[in-house]
N, C-alpha and C. Protein backbone atom coordinates (compact mmCIF):
# COMPACT_ATOMS: atom_id res chain seq x y z
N UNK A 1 -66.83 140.90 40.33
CA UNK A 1 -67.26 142.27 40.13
C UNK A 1 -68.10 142.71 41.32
N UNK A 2 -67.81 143.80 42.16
CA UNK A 2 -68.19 144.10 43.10
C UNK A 2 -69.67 145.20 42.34
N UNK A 3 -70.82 144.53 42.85
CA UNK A 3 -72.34 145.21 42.30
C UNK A 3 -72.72 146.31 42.19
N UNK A 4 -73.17 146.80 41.95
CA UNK A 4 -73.68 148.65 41.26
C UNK A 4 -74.84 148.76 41.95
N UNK A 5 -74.63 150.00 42.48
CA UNK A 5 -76.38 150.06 43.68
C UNK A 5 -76.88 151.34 42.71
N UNK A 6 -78.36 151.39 42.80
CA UNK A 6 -78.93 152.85 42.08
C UNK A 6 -78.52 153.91 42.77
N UNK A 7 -78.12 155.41 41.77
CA UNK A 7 -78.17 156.34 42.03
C UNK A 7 -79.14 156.95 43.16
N UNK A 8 -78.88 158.11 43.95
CA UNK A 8 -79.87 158.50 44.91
C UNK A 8 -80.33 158.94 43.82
N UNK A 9 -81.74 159.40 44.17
CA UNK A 9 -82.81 160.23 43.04
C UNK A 9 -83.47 159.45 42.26
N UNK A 10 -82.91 157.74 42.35
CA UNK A 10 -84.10 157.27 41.23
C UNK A 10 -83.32 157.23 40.10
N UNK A 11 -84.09 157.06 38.92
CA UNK A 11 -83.67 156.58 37.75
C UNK A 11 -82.76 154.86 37.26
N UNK A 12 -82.32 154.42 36.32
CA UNK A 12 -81.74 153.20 35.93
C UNK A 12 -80.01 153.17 36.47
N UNK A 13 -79.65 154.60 36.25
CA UNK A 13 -78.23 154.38 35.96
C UNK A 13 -77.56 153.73 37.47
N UNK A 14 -76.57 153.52 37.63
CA UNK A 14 -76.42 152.54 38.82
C UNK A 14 -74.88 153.34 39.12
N UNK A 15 -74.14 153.54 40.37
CA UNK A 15 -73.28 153.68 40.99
C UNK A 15 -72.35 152.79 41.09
N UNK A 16 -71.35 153.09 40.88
CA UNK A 16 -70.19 151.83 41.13
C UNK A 16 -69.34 152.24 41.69
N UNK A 17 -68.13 151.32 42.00
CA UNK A 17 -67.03 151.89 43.03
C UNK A 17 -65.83 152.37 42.33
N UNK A 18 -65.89 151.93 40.85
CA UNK A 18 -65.00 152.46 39.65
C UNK A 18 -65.40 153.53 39.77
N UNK A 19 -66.52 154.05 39.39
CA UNK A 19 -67.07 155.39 39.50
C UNK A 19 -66.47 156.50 40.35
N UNK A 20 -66.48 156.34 41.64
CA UNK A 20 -66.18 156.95 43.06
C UNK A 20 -64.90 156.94 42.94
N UNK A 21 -63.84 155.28 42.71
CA UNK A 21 -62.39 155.77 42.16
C UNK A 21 -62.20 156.60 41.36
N UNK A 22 -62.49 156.64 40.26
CA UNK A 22 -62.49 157.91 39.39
C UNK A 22 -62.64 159.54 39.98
N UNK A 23 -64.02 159.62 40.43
CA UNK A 23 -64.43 160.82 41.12
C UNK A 23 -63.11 161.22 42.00
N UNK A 24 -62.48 160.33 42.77
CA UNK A 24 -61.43 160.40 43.89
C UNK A 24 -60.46 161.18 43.11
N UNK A 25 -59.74 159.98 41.59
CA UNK A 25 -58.82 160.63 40.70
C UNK A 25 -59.40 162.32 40.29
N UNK A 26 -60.33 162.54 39.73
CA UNK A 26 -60.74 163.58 39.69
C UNK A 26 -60.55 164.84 40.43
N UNK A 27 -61.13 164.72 42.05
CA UNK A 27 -60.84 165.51 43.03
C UNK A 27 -59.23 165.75 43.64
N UNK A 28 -58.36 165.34 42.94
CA UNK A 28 -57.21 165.33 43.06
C UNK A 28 -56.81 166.84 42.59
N UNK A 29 -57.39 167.37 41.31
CA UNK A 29 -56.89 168.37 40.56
C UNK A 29 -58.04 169.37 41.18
N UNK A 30 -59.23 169.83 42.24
CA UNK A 30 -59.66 170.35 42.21
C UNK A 30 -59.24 171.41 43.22
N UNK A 31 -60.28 172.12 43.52
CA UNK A 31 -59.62 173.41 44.98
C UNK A 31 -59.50 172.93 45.95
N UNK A 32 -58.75 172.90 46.94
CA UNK A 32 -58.68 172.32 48.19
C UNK A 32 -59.42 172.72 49.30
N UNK A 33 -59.87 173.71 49.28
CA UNK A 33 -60.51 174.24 49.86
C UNK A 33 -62.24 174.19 50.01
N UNK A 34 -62.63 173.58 48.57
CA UNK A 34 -63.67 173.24 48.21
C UNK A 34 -64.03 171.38 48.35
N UNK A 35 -62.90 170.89 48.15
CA UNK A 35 -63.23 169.23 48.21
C UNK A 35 -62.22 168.50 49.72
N UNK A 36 -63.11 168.39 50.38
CA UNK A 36 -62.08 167.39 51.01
C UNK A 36 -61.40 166.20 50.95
N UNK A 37 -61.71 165.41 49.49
CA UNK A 37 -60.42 164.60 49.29
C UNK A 37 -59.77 165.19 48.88
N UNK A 38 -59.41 166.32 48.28
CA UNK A 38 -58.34 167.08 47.66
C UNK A 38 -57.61 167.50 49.33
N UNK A 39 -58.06 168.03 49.96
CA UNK A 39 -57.42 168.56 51.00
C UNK A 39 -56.28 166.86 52.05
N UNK A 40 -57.74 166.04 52.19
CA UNK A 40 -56.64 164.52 51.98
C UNK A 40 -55.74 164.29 51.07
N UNK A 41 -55.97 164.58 49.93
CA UNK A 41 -54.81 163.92 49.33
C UNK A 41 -53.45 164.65 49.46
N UNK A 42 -53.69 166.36 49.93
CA UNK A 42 -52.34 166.56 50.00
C UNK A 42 -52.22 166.91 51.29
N UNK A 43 -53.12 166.02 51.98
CA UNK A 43 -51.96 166.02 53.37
C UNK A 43 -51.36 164.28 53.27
N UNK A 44 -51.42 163.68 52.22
CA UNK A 44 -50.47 162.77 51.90
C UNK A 44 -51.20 161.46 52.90
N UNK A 45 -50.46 160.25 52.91
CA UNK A 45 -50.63 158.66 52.82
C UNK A 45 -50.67 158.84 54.31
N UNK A 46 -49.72 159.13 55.42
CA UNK A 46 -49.79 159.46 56.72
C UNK A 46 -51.34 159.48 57.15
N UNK A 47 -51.65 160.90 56.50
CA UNK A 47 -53.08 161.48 57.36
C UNK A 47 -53.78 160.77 57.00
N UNK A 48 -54.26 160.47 55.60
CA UNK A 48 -55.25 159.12 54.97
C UNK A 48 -55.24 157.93 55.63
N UNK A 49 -54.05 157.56 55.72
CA UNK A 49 -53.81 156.19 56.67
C UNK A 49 -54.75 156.31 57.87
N UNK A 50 -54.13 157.52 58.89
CA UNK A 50 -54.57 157.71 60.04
C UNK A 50 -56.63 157.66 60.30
N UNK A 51 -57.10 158.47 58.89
CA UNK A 51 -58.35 158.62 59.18
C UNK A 51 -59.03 157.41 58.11
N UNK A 52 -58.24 156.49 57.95
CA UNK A 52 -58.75 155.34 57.13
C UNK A 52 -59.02 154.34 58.84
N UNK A 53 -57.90 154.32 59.06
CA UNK A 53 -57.55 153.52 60.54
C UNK A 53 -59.33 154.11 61.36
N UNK A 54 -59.13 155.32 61.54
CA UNK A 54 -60.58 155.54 62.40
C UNK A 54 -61.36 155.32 62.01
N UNK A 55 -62.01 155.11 60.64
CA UNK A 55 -63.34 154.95 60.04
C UNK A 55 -63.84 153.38 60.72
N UNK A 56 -62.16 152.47 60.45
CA UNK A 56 -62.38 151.17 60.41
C UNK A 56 -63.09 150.80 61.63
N UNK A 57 -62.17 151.59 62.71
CA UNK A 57 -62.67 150.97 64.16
C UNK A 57 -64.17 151.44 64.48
N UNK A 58 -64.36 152.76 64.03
CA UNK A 58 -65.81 153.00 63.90
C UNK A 58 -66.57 152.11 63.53
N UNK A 59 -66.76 151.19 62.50
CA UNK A 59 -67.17 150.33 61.69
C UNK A 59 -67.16 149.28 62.60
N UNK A 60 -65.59 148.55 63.38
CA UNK A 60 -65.87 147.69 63.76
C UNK A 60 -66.94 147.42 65.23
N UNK A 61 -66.73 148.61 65.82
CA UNK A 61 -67.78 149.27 66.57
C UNK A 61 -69.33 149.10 66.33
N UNK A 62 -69.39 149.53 65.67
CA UNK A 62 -71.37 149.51 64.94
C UNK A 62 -71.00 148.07 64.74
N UNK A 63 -70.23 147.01 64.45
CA UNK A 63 -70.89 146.19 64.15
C UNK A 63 -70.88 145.08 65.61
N UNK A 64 -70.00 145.71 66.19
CA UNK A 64 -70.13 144.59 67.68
C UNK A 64 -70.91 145.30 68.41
N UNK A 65 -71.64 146.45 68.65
CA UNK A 65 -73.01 146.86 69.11
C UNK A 65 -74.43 146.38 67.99
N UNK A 66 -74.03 146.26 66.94
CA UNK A 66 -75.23 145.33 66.23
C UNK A 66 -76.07 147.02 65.57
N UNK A 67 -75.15 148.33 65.41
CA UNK A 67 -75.90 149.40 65.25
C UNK A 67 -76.00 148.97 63.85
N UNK A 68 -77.06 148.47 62.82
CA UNK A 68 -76.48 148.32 61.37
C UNK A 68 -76.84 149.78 60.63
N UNK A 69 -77.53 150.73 61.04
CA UNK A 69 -77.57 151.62 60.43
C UNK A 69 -75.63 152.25 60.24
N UNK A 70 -75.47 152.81 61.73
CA UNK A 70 -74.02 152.93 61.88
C UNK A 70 -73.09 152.32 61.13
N UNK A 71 -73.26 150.95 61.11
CA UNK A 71 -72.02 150.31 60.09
C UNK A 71 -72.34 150.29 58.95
N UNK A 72 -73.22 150.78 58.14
CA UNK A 72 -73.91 150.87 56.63
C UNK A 72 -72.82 152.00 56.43
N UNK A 73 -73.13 153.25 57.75
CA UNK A 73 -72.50 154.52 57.05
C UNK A 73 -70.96 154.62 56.92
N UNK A 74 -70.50 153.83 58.37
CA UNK A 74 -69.03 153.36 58.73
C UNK A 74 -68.62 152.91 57.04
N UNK A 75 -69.37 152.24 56.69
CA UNK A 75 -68.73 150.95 56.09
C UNK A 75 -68.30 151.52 54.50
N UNK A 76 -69.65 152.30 54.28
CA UNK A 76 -69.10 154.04 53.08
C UNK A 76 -67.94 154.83 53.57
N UNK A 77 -67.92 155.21 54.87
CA UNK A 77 -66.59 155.62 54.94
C UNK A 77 -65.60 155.25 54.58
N UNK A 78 -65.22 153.97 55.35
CA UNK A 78 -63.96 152.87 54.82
C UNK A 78 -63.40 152.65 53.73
N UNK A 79 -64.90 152.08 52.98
CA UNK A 79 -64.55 151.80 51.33
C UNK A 79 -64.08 153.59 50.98
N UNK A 80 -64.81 154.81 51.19
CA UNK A 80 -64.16 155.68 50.49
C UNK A 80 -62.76 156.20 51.09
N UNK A 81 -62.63 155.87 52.37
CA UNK A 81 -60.88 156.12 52.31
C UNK A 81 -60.23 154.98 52.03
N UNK A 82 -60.94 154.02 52.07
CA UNK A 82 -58.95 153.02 51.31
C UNK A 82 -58.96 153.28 49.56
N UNK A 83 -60.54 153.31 48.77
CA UNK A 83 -59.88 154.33 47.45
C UNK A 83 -59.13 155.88 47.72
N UNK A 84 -59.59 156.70 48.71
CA UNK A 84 -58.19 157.91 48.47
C UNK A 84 -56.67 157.29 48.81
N UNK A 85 -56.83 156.32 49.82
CA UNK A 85 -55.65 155.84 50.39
C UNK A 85 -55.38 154.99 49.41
N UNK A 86 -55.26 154.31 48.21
CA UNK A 86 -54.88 153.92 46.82
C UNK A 86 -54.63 154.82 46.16
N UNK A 87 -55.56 155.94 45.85
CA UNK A 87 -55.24 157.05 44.88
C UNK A 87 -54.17 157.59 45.36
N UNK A 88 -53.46 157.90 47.04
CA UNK A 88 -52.36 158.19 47.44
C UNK A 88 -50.92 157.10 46.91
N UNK A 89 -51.62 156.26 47.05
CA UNK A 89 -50.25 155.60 46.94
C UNK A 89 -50.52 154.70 45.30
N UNK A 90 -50.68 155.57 44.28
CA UNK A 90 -50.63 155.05 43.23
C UNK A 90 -51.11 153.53 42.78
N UNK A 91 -52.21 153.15 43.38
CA UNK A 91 -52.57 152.03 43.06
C UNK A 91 -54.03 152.28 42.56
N UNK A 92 -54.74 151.22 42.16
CA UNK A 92 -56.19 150.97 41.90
C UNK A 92 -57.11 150.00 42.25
N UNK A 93 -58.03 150.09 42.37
CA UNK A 93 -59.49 149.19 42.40
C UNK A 93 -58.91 147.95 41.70
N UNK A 94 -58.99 148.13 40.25
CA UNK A 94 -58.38 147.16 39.57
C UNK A 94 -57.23 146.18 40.29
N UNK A 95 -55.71 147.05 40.67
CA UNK A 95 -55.26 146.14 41.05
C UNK A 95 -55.61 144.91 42.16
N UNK A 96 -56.19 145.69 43.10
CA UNK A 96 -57.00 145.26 44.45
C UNK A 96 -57.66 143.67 44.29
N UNK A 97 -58.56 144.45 43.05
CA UNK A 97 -59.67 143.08 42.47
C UNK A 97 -58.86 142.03 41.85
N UNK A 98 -57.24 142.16 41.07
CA UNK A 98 -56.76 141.28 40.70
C UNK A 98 -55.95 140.54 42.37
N UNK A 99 -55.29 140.95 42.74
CA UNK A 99 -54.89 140.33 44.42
C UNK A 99 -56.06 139.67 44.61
N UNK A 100 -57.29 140.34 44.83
CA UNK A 100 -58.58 138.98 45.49
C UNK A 100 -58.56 137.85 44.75
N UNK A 101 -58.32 138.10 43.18
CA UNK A 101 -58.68 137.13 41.95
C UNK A 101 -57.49 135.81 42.44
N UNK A 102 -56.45 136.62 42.19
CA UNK A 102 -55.08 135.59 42.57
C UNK A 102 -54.99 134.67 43.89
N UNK A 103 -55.81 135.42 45.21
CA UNK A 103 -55.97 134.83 46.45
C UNK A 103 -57.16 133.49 46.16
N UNK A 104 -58.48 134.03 45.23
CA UNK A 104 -59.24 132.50 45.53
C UNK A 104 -58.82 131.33 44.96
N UNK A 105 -57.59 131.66 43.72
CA UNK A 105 -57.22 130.36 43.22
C UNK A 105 -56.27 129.33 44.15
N UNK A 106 -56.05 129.65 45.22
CA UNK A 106 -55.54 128.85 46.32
C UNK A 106 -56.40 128.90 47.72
N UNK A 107 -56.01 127.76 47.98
CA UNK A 107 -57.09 127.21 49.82
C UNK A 107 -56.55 128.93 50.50
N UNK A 108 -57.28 129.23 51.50
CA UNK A 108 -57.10 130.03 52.16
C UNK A 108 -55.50 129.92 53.23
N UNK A 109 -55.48 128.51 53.35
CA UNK A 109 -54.01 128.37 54.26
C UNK A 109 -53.06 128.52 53.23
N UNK A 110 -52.88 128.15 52.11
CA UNK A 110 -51.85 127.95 50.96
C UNK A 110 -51.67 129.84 50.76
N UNK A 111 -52.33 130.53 50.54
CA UNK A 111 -52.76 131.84 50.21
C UNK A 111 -51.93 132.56 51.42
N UNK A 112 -52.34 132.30 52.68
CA UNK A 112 -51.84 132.91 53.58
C UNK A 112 -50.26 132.99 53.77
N UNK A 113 -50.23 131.52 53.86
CA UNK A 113 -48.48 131.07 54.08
C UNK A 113 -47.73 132.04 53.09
N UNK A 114 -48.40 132.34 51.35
CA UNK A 114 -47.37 132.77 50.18
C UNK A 114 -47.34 134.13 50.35
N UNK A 115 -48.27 134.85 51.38
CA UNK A 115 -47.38 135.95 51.65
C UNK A 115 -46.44 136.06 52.26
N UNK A 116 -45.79 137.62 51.83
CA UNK A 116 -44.67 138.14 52.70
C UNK A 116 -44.64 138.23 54.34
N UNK A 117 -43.49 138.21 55.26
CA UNK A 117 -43.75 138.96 56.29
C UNK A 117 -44.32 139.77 56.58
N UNK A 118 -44.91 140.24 57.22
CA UNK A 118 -45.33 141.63 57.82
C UNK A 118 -44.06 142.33 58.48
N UNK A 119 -43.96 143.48 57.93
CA UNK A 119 -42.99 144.22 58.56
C UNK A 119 -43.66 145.06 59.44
């Protein structure tokens, strides 16, 4: 189970990444004009891909300059485009977390080998 950080503002209730998936599902049906994952999601898996791809290298950036503020924020980016980039392509958190589940029950070389090619 990936951990629950507190809400900004204080209080008990805690943030999760189910949460934010949801919110994502949510912003799907809203104005486009008003939400920009809505405006991602219908410029479709392409454009998401593309600005999932930049967040990353951003990220990997801050972290081989050692900026950790930078890669804190990078690193919110990322996680929130590969959930739109799931919500695009019909998948979930859930499934995600079951693939990790299925990967630790084998050595990391055994795991590797039983995937597919890369196309």
């Amino acid at each position: 189970m990936i951990p629950a950080s507190p809400l900004p503002g204080g209080g008990d209730r805690l943030f999760t990444l189910g949460e934010l998936e949801r919110l994502i599902a949510e912003r799907r049906h809203a104005v486009a004009d008003k939400s920009y994952t809505r405006s991602l999601l219908d410029a479709g898996v392409p454009r998401i891909a593309k600005k999932f791809g930049e967040e990353a290298v951003e990220a990997v950036i801050a972290a081989v300059m050692k900026d950790k503020p930078a890669l804190l924020s990078e690193a919110a980016d990322v996680i929130y485009h590969l959930l739109v980039l799931l919500q695009a392509s019909d998948l979930s958190l859930d499934q995600v977390v079951a693939e990790l589940g299925r990967r630790t029950r084998q050595s990391g070389h055994e795991e590797k080998a039983s995937r597919p090619p890369a196309t």
